[in-house]
Protein backbone atom coordinates (compact mmCIF):
# COMPACT_ATOMS: atom_id res chain seq x y z
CA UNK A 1 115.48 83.68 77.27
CA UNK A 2 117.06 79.83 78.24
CA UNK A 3 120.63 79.23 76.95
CA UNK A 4 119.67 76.05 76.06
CA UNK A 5 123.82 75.71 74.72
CA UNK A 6 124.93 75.11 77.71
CA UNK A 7 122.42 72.31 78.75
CA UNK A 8 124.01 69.68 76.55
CA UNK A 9 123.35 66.14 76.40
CA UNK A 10 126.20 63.49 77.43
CA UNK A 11 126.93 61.94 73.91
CA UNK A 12 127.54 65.97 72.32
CA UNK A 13 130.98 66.66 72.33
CA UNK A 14 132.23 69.99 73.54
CA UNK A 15 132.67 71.10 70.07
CA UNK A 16 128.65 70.78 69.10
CA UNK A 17 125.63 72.18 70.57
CA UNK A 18 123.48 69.42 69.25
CA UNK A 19 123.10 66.61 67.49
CA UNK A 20 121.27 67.88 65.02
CA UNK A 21 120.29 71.39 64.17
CA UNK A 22 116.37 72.27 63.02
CA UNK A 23 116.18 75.81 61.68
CA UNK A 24 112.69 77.18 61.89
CA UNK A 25 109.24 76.03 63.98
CA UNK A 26 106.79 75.84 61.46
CA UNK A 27 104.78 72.61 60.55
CA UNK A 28 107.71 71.03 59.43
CA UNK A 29 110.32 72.14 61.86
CA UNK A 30 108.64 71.17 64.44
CA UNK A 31 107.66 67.86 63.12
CA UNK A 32 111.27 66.79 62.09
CA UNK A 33 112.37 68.17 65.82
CA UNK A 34 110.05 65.78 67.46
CA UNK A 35 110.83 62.97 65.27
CA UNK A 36 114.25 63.60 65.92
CA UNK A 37 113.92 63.75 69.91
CA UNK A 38 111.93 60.50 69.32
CA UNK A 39 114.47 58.30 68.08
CA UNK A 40 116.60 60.00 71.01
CA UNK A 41 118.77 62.56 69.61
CA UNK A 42 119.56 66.02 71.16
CA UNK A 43 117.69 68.40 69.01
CA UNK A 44 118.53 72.36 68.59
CA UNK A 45 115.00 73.78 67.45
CA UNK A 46 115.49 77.68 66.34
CA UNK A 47 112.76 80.00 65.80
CA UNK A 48 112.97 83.45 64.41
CA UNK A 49 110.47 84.95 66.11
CA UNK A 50 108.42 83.86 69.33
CA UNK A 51 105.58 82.46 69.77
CA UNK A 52 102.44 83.24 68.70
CA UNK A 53 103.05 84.37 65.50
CA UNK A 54 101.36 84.90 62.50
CA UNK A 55 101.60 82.90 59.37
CA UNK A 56 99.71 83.20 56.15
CA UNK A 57 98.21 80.44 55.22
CA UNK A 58 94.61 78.96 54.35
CA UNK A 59 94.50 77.55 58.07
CA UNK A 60 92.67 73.84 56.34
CA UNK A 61 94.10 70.84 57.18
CA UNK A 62 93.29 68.33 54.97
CA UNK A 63 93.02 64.63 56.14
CA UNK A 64 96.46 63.62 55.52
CA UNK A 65 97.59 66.48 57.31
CA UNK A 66 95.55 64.76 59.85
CA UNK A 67 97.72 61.79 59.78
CA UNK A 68 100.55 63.79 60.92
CA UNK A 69 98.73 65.47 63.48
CA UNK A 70 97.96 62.18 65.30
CA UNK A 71 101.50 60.29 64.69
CA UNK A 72 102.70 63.37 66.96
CA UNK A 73 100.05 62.73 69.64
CA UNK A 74 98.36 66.09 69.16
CA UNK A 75 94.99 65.79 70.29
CA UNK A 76 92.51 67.30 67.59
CA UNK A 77 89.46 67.65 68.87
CA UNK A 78 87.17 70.60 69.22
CA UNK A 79 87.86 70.96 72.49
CA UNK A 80 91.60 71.59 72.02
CA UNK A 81 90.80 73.90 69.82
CA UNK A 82 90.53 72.72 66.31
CA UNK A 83 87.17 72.67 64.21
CA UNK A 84 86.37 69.75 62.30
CA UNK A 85 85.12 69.11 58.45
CA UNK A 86 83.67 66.30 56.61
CA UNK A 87 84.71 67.10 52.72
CA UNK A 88 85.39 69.32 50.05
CA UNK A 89 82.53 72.11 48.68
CA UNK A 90 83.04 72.92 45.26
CA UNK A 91 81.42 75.90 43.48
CA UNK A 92 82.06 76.51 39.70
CA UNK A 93 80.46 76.57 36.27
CA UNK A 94 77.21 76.86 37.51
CA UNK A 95 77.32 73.68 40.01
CA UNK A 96 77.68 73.46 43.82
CA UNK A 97 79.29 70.04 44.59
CA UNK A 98 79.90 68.69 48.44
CA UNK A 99 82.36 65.73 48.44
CA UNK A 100 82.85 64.24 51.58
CA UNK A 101 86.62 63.16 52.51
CA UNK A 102 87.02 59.25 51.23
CA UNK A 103 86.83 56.70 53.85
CA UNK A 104 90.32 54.92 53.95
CA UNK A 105 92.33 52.51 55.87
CA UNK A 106 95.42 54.82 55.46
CA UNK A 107 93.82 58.65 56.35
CA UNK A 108 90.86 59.60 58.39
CA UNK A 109 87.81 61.23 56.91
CA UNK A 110 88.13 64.47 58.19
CA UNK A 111 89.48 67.53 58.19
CA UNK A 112 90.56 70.37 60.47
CA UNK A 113 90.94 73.92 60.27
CA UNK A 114 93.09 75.71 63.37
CA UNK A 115 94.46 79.59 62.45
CA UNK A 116 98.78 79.08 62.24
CA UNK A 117 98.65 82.09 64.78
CA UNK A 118 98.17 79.28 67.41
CA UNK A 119 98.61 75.90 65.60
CA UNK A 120 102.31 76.26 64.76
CA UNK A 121 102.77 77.22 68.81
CA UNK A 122 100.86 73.97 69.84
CA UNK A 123 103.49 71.68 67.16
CA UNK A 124 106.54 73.39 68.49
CA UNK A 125 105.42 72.96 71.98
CA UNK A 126 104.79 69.24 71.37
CA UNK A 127 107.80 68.66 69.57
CA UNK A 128 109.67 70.20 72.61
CA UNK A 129 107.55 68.26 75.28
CA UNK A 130 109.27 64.95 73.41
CA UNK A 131 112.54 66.29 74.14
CA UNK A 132 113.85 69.26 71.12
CA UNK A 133 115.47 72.21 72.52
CA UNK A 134 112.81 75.24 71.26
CA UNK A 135 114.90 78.30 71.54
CA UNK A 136 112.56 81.88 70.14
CA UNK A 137 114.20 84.84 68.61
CA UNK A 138 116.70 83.04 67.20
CA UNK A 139 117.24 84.68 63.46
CA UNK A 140 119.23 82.09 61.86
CA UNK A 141 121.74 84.40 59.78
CA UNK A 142 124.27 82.09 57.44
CA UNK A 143 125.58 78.27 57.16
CA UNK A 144 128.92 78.01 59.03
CA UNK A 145 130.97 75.65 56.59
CA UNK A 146 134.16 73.79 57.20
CA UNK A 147 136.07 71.97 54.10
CA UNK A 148 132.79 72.98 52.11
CA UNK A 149 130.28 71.03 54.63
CA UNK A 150 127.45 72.96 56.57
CA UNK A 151 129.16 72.27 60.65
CA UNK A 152 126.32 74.95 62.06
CA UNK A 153 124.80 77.68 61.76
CA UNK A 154 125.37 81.29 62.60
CA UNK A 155 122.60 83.37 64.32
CA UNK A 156 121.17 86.68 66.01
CA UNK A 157 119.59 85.99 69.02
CA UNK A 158 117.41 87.55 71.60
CA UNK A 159 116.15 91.33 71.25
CA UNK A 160 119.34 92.48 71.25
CA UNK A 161 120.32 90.68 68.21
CA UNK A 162 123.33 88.99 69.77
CA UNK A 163 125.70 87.08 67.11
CA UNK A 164 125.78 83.37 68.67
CA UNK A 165 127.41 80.26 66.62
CA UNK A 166 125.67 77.40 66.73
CA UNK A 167 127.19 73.89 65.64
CA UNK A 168 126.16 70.46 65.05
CA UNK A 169 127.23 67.30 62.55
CA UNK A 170 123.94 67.98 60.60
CA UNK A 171 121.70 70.82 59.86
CA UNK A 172 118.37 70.62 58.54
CA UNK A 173 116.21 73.82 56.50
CA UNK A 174 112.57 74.04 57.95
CA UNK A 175 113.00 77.87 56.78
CA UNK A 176 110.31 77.67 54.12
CA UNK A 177 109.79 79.39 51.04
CA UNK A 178 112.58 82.15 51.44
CA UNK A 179 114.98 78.81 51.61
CA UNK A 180 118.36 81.38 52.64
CA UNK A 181 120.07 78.33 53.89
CA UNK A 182 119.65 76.62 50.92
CA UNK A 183 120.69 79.49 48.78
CA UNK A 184 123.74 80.28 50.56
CA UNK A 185 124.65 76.72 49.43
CA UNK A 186 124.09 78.20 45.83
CA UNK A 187 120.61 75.68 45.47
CA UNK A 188 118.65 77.71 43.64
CA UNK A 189 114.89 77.21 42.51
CA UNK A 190 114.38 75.96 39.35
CA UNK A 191 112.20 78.07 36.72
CA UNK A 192 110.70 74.83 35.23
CA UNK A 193 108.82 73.92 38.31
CA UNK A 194 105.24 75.63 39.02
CA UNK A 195 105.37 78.49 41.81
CA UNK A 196 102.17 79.86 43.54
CA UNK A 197 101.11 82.79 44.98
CA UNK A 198 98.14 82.90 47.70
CA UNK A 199 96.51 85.76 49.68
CA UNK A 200 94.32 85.22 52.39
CA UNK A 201 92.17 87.42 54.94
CA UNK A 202 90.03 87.35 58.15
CA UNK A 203 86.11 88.29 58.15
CA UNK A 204 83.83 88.07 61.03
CA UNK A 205 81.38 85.71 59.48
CA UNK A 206 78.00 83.75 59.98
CA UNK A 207 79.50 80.95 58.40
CA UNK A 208 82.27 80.78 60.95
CA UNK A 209 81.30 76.76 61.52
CA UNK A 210 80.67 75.34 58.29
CA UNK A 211 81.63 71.75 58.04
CA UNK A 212 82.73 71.84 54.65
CA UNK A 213 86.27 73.34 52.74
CA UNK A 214 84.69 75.70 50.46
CA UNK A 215 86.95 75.60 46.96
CA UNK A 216 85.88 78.49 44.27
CA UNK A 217 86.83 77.42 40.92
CA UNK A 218 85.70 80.23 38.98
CA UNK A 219 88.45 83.40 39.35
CA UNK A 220 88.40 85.31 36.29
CA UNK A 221 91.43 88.24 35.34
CA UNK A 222 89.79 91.51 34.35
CA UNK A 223 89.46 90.49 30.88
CA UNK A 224 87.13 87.57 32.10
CA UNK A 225 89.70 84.59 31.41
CA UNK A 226 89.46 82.12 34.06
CA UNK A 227 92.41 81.84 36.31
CA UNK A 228 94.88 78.95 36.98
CA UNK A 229 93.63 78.66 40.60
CA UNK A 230 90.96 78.30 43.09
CA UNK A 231 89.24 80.78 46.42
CA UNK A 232 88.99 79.30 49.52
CA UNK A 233 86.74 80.25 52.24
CA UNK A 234 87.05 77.98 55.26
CA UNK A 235 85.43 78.59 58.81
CA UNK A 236 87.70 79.01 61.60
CA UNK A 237 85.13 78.54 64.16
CA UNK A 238 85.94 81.28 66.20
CA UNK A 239 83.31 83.68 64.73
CA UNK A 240 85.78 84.56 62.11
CA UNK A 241 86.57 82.91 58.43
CA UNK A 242 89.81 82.36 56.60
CA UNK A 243 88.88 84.04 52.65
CA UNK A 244 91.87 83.27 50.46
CA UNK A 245 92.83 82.40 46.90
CA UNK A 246 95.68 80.77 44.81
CA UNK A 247 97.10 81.43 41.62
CA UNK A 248 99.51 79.63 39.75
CA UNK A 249 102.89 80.76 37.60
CA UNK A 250 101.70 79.07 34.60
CA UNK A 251 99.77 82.33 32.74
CA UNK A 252 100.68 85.52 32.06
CA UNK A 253 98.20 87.11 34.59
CA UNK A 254 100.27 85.36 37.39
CA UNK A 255 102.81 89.18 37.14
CA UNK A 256 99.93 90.91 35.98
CA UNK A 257 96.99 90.30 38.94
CA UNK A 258 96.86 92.78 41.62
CA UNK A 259 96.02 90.03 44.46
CA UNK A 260 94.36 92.57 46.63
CA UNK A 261 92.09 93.53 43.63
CA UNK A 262 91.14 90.07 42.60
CA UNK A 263 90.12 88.99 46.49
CA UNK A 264 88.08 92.55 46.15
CA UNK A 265 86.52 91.73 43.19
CA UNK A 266 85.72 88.37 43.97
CA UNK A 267 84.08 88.31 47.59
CA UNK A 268 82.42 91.78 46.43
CA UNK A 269 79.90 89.20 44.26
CA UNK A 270 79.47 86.96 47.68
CA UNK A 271 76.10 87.50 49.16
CA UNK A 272 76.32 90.78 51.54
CA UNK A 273 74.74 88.51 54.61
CA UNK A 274 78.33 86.43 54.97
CA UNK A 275 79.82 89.80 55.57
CA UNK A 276 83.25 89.08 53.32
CA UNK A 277 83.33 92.64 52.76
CA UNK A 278 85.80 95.71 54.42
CA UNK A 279 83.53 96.63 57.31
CA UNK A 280 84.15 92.60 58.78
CA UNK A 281 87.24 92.61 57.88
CA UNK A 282 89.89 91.30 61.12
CA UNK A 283 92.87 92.38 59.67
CA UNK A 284 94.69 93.50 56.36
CA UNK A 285 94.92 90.75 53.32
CA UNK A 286 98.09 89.17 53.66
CA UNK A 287 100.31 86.84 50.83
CA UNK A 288 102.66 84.17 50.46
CA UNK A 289 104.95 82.51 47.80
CA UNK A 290 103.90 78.57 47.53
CA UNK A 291 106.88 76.44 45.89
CA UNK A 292 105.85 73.55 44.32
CA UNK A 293 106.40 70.01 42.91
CA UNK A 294 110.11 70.35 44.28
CA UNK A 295 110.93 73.18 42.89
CA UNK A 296 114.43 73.41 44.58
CA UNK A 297 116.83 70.98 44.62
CA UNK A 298 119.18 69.06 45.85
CA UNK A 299 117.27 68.06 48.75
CA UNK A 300 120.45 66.70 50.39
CA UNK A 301 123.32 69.03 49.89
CA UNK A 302 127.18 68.91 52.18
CA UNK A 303 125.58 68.25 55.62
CA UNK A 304 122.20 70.66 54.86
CA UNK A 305 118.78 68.91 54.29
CA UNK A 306 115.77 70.58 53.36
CA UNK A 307 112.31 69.95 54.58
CA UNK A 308 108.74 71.62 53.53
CA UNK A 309 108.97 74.81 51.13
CA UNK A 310 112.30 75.00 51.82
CA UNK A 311 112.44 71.85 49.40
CA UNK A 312 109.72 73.35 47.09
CA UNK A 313 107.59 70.30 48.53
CA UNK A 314 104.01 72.19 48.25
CA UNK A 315 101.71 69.78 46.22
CA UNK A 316 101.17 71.39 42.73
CA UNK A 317 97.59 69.85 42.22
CA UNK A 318 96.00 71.98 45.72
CA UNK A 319 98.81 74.50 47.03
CA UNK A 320 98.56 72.18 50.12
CA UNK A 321 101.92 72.65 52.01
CA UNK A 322 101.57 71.17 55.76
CA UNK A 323 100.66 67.98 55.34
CA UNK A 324 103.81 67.89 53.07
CA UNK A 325 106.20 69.97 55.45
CA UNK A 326 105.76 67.28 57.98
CA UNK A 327 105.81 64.03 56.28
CA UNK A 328 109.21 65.42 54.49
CA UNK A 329 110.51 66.43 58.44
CA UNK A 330 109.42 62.68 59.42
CA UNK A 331 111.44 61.26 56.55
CA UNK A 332 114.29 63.35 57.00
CA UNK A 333 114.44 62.53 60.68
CA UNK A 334 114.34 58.87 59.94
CA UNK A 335 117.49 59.13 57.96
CA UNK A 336 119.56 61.40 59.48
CA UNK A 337 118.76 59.30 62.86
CA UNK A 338 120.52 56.21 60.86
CA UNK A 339 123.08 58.71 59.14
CA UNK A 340 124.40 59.74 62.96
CA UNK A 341 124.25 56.20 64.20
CA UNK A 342 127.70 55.70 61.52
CA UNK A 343 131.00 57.00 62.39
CA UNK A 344 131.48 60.36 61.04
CA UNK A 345 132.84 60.30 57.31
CA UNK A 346 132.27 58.13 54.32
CA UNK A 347 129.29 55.91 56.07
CA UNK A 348 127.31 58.92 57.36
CA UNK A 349 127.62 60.69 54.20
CA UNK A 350 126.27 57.67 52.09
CA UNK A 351 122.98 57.48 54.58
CA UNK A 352 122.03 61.24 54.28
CA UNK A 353 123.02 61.24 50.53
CA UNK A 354 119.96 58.71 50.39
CA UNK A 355 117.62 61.49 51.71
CA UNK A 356 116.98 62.80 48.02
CA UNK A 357 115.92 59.38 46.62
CA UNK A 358 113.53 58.88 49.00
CA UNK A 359 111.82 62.25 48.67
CA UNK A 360 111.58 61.31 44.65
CA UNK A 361 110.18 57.77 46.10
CA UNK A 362 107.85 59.25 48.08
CA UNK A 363 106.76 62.16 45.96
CA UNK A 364 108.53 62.21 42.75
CA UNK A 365 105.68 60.61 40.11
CA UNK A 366 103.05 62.59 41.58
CA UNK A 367 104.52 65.80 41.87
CA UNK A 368 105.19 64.82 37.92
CA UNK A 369 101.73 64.17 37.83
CA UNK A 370 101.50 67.60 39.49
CA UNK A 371 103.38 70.03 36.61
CA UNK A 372 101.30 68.25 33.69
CA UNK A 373 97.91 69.35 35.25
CA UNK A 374 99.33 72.52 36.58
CA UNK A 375 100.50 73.41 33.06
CA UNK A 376 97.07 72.49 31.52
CA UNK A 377 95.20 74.47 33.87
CA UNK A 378 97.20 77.26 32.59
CA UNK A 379 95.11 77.57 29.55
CA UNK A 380 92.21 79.17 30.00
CA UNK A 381 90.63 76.85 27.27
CA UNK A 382 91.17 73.92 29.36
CA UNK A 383 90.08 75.66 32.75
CA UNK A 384 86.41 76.24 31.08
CA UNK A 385 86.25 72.98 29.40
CA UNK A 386 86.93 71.30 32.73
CA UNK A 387 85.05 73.12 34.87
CA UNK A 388 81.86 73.09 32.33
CA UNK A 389 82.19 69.70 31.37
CA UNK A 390 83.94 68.14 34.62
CA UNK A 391 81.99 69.65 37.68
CA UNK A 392 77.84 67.91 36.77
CA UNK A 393 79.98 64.72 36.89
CA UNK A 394 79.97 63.67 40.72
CA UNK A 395 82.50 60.26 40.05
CA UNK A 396 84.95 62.12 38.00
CA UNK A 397 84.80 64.19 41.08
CA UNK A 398 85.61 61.68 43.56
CA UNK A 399 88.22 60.81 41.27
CA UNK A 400 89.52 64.57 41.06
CA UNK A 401 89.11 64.58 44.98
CA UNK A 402 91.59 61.66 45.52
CA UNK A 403 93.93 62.88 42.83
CA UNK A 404 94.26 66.48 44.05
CA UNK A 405 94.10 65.92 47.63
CA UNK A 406 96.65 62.98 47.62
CA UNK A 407 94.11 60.34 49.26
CA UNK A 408 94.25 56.68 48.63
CA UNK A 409 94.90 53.86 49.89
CA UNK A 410 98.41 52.54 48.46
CA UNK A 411 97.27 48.84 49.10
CA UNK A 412 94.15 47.43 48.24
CA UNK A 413 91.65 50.21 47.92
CA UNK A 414 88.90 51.00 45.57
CA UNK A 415 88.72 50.97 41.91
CA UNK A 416 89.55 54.93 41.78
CA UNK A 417 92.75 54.25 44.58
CA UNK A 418 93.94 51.40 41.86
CA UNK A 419 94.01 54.07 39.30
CA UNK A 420 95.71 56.83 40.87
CA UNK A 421 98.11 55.06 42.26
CA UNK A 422 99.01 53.28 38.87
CA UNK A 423 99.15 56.70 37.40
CA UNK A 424 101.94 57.33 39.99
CA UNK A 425 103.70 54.83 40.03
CA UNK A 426 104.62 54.81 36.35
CA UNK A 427 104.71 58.65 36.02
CA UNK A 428 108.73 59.32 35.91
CA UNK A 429 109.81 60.59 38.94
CA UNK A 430 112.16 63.75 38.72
């Protein structure tokens, strides 16, 4: 493995190993590293484990994780290995619904869906083609502080678990839901903010290459009560499918649910012919914690920013976390860039103490938006109501589609952008 601490750039004094420190590759680790190297700073990128690796996940990209995608250059088309969809399939209450993504000046109108076994590989590879410093098997242990600020990190590296010190003026938390840098800082998550959980699994599958995100509304606890959350069942395109489903924290049945059960019981009523059953099974059903509507804060905290889940950025209304992860590395690497362009002390402190308020600017009123529909879904009542009354009606829909999915156009738009976005914007940001 590369010591990439001795390779350091002109403008790092002998004291630091980086400008800036990026602890873990995923989505948004990756995307804050490139960022980073893009406005020229030398960028330590460190990566528990090396590459490929699995992560659980639903694999969909939706189109505004799109966006991101092509702001980092990343070619997605089929033949670099993505597969492409044109909308949203939605099954419940009787009614099968296909909404294809809006068209909009802002987002494209598709979708992608790449497994995270290779997708989080071709981000870190990019983000270290633009200049980062992507070192593997680097198990980022503990904070080093000095005076109370975060001056590094410490960290195992290599197979034989070697105990290396790594130090830089400012660190930034890609480490996602687990979040131990942030908790060694004592930022804990808060209990009033929603929390997912989401399982997911591999089948061999004849509908490896549909063009549509599949979203089940309909999961029901063994009492019959409909669930706070949704099934997935996306094609991968590689023969296989990514089967998964989402429940929220907001009902009892969120301590209760065997996961493992629920995925049994529901793909066990799927038609036998798409093969969602043990025998086409790739692999074991895997899980995940999803923190949502910024369930940890602060995001800025004594030379430590946090980026993705590590922030508790997953959007409450869909569980979608990527698209999130690397807007929130983008915007972190735009201020900490301006933060290290001050003389250390009072001036660089002020610029990444700003890195907070923009999250809430960015985020803040729909993520509110976010834990009021998350907490109604939590009744049951509401859940059949909605998905009796809501589903035969294809422009509430298209209204529900931009809402959940985070797509409008902030300027101009059409009549259903003008009304999300004024339901943002005066929705309290906290």
């Amino acid at each position: 493995m590369k010591n990439f601490t001795s390779e350091r750039e002109s403008h790092v004094t002998a004291q630091q190993d980086a400008d800036v420190i990026v602890v873990g590759a995923g989505p948004g680790g990756s995307a804050t590293a490139h960022a980073l190297a893009q406005f020229g700073l030398d960028v330590l990128l460190l990566e528990k484990t090396a590459f490929p690796r699995e992560k659980v996940c639903g694999d969909g990209l939706t189109p505004r994780a799109v966006k991101s995608l092509v702001e980092m250059g990343i070619d997605t088309s089929e033949s670099n290995g993505f597969i492409r969809n044109r909308g949203l399939r939605i099954l419940g209450g009787g009614v099968r619904l296909e909404l294809p993504w809006p068209e909009l000046a802002t987002y494209p109108d598709y979708g992608l869906v790449r497994p995270r076994l290779d997708f989080d590989e071709l981000l870190a590879r990019t983000a270290q083609k633009a200049g980062a410093r992507l070192q593997e098997l680097t198990n980022v242990t503990a904070p080093v502080l000095e005076n109370g600020r975060v001056v590094g990190v410490t960290a195992k590296v290599g197979p034989d678990k070697t105990e290396v010190t790594y130090r830089a003026p400012v660190t930034i938390a890609c480490d996602g839901s687990s979040a131990r840098l942030a908790l060694s800082l004592g930022i804990s998550k808060r209990d009033d903010r929603p929390m997912g959980v989401a399982v997911r699994r591999y089948f061999t599958s004849p509908r490896h290459d549909d063009d549509m995100l599949e979203s089940w509304l309909e999961l029901r606890a063994p009492n019959g009560d409909l669930l706070p959350g949704y099934g997935w069942v996306f094609g991968v395109g590689d023969g296989t499918s990514n089967v998964g489903l989402g429940i929220l924290n907001t009902t009892r049945a969120w301590q209760d649910t065997d996961y493992k059960k629920l995925m049994a019981r529901w793909t066990g009523a799927m038609p036998a012919e798409w093969q969602y059953d043990e025998e086409h099974a790739t692999g074991p059903v895997r899980g995940g914690a999803l923190p949502m509507g910024f369930n940890r804060q602060p995001h800025y905290q004594d030379g430590l920013v946090l980026v993705g889940d590590a922030a508790g950025a997953v959007n409450p209304f869909n569980g979608e976390g990527i698209a999130y992860a690397m807007e929130s590395g983008r915007l972190a690497a735009e201020v900490v860039a301006q933060a290290l362009s001050r003389p250390e002390g009072h001036a660089r402190e002020r610029a990444l103490q700003a890195y907070p308020a923009v999250m809430k600017a960015t985020y803040g009123g729909y993520y509110t938006l976010g834990r009021v529909f998350v907490s109604m879904i939590g009744n049951p009542h509401v859940m059949k109501v909605a998905t009796k009354y809501g589903l035969p009606r294809p422009l509430l829909m298209k209204f529900t589609l931009k809402l959940l999915a985070n797509l409008t156009d902030p300027r101009g738009g059409d009549a259903l952008d003008r009304v999300v976005n004024g339901l943002v914007k005066v929705a309290p940001a906290a």
